[in-house]
Protein backbone atom coordinates (compact mmCIF):
# COMPACT_ATOMS: atom_id res chain seq x y z
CA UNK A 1 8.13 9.96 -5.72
CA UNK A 2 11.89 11.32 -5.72
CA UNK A 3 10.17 15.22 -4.91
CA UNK A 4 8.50 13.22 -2.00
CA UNK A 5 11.85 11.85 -0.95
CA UNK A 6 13.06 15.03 -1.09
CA UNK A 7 10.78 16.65 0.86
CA UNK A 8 9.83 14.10 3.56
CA UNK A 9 13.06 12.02 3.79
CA UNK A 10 12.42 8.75 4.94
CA UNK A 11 15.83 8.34 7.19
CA UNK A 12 13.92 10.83 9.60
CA UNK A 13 11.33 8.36 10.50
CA UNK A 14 13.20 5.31 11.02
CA UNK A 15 13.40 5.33 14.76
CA UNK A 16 10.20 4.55 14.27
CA UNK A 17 10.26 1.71 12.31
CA UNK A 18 7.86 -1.18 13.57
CA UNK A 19 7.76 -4.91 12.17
CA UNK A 20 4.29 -6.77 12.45
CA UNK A 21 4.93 -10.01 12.89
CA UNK A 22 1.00 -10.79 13.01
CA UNK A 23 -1.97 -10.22 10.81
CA UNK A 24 -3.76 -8.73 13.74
CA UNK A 25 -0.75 -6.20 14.20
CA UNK A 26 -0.35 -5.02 10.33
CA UNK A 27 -4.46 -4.83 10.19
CA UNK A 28 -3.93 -2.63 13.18
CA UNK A 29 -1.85 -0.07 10.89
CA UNK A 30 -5.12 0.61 9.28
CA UNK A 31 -6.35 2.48 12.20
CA UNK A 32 -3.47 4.81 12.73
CA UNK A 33 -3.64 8.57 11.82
CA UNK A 34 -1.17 10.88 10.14
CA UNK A 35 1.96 9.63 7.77
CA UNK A 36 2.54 5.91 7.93
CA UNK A 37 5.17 3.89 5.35
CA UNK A 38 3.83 0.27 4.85
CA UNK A 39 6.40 -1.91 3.08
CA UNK A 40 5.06 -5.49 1.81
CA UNK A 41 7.13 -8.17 0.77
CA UNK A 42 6.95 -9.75 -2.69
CA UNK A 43 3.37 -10.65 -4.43
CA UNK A 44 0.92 -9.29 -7.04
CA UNK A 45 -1.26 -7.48 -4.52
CA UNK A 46 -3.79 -10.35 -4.64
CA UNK A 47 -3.75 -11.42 -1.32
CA UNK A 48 -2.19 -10.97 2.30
CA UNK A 49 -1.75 -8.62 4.38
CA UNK A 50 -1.49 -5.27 1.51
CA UNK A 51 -5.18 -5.69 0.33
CA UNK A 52 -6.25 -4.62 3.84
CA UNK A 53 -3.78 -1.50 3.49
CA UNK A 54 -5.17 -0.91 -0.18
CA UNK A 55 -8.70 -1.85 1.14
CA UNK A 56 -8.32 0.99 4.02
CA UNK A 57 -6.27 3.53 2.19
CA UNK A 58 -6.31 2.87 -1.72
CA UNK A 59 -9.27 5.77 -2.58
CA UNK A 60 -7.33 8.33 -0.47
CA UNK A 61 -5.75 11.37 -2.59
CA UNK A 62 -2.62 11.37 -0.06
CA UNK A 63 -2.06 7.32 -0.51
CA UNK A 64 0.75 6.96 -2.54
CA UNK A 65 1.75 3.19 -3.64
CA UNK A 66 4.68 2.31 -5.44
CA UNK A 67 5.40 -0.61 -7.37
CA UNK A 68 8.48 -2.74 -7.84
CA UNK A 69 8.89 -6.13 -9.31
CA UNK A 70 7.23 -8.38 -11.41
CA UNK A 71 3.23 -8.46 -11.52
CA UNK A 72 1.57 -10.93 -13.82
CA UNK A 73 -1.01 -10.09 -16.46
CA UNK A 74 -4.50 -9.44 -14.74
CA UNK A 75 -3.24 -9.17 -11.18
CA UNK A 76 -4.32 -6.71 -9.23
CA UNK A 77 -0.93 -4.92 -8.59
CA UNK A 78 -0.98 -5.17 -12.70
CA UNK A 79 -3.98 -3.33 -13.26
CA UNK A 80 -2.98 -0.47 -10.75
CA UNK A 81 0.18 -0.36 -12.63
CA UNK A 82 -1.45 -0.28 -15.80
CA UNK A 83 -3.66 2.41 -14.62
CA UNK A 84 -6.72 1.40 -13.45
CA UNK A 85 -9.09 4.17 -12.17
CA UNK A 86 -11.29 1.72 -9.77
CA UNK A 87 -10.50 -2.17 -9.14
CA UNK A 88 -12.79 -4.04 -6.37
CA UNK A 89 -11.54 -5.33 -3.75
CA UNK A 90 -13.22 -8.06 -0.86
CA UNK A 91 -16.18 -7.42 -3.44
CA UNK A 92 -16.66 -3.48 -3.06
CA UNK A 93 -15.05 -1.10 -5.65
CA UNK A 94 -12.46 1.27 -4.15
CA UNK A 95 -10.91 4.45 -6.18
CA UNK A 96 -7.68 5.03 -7.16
């Protein structure tokens, strides 16, 4: 991740910067092409808005996801912490 900072800084991209303040508008992220940043709030990547980001982008090589914060045993954001080469999600099995 700090190489990709390096590379690709992030400040560049902030006039860009776009709250979604709806469901409808953060699914909508899903359908945009080229470099996007999604930031979620707190949670254990069990439900909300990030599985449809994970559900859309999880099994792609250039998808990077970090993880900060506390994620309980057996949560999803646990188990793609801990390494987990596929994990199903809305009840098909995605790559990591």
């Amino acid at each position: 991740m700090q190489r990709y900072i390096r590379e690709r800084p992030a400040h560049q991209h902030l006039k860009t910067l776009k709250p979604t303040a709806t469901a409808n508008e953060s699914r909508a992220i899903n359908d945009l092409r080229g470099e996007c940043l999604v930031m979620a709030g707190a949670g254990m990547y069990n439900a909300g808005r990030i599985i449809h980001h994970l559900n859309s982008d999880l099994w792609n090589a250039d998808t990077h996801v970090l993880i900060v914060g506390y994620l309980g045993h057996g949560s999803l954001g646990r188990r793609l912490v801990d390494g987990e080469e596929v994990v199903r999600i809305f009840g098909k099995y995605i790559a990591v």
